[in-house]
Protein backbone atom coordinates (compact mmCIF):
# COMPACT_ATOMS: atom_id res chain seq x y z
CA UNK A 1 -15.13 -6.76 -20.67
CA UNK A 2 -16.26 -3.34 -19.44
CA UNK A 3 -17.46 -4.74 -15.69
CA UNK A 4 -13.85 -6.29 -16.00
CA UNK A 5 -12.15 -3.04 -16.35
CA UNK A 6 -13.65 -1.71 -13.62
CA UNK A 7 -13.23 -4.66 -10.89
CA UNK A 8 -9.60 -4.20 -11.87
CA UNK A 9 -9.13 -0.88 -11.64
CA UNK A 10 -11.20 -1.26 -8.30
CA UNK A 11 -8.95 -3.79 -6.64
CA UNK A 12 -5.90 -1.68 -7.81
CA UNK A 13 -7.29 1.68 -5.96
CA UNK A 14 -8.02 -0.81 -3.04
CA UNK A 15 -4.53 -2.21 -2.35
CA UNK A 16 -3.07 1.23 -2.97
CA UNK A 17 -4.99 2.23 0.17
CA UNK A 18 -4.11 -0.24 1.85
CA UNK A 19 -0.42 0.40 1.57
CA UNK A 20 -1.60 4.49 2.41
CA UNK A 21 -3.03 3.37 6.07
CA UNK A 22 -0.57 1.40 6.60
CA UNK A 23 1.75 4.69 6.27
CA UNK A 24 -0.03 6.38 8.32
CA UNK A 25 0.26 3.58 11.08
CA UNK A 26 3.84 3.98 10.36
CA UNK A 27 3.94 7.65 10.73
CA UNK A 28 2.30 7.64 13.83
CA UNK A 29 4.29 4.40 15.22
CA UNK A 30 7.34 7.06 14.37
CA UNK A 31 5.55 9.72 16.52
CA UNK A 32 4.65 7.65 19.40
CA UNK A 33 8.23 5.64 19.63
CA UNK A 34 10.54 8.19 19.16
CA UNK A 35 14.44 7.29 19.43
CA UNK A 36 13.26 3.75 19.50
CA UNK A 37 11.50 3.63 15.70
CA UNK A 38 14.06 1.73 14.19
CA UNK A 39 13.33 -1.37 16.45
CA UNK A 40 9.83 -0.79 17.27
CA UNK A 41 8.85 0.22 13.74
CA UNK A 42 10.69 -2.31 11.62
CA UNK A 43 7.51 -4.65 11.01
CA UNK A 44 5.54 -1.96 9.74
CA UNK A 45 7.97 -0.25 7.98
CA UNK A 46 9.03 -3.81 6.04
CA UNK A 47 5.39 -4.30 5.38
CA UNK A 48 5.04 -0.81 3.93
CA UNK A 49 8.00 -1.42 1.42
CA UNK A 50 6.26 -4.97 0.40
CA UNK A 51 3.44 -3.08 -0.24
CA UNK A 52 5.06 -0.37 -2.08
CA UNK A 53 6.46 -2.82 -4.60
CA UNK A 54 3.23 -4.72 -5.38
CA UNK A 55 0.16 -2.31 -4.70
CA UNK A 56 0.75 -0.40 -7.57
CA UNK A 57 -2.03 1.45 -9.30
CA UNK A 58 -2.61 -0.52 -12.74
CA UNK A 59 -4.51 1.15 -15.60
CA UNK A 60 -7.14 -0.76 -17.51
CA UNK A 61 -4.62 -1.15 -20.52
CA UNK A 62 -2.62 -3.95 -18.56
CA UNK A 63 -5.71 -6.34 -19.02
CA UNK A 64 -6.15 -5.66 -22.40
CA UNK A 65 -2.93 -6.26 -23.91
């Protein structure tokens, strides 16, 4: 149950980041783009919001309940 508790608070650390490079990307798509962002962003920034939503980081409590 222990190893458990660890793989999950593992793959929770590993999606959140994920989601953090992919803000960077974005940041530096914003840079790089300038007035155009909006349009030449708009993939990254949607996939950055997914990611937000789901890649969460989830205490060990979750899996115990």
């Amino acid at each position: 149950k222990l190893r458990e508790r660890e793989e999950f608070v593992r793959e929770s650390w590993v999606k959140a980041m994920e989601a953090r490079l992919v803000r960077d990307e974005l940041v530096k798509c914003h840079r790089l783009e300038g007035v155009n962002h909006l349009e030449n962003c708009r993939w990254l920034s949607d996939k950055y919001n997914l990611m937000l939503k789901e890649n969460k980081v989830k205490g060990y409590k979750k899996i115990d309940v």
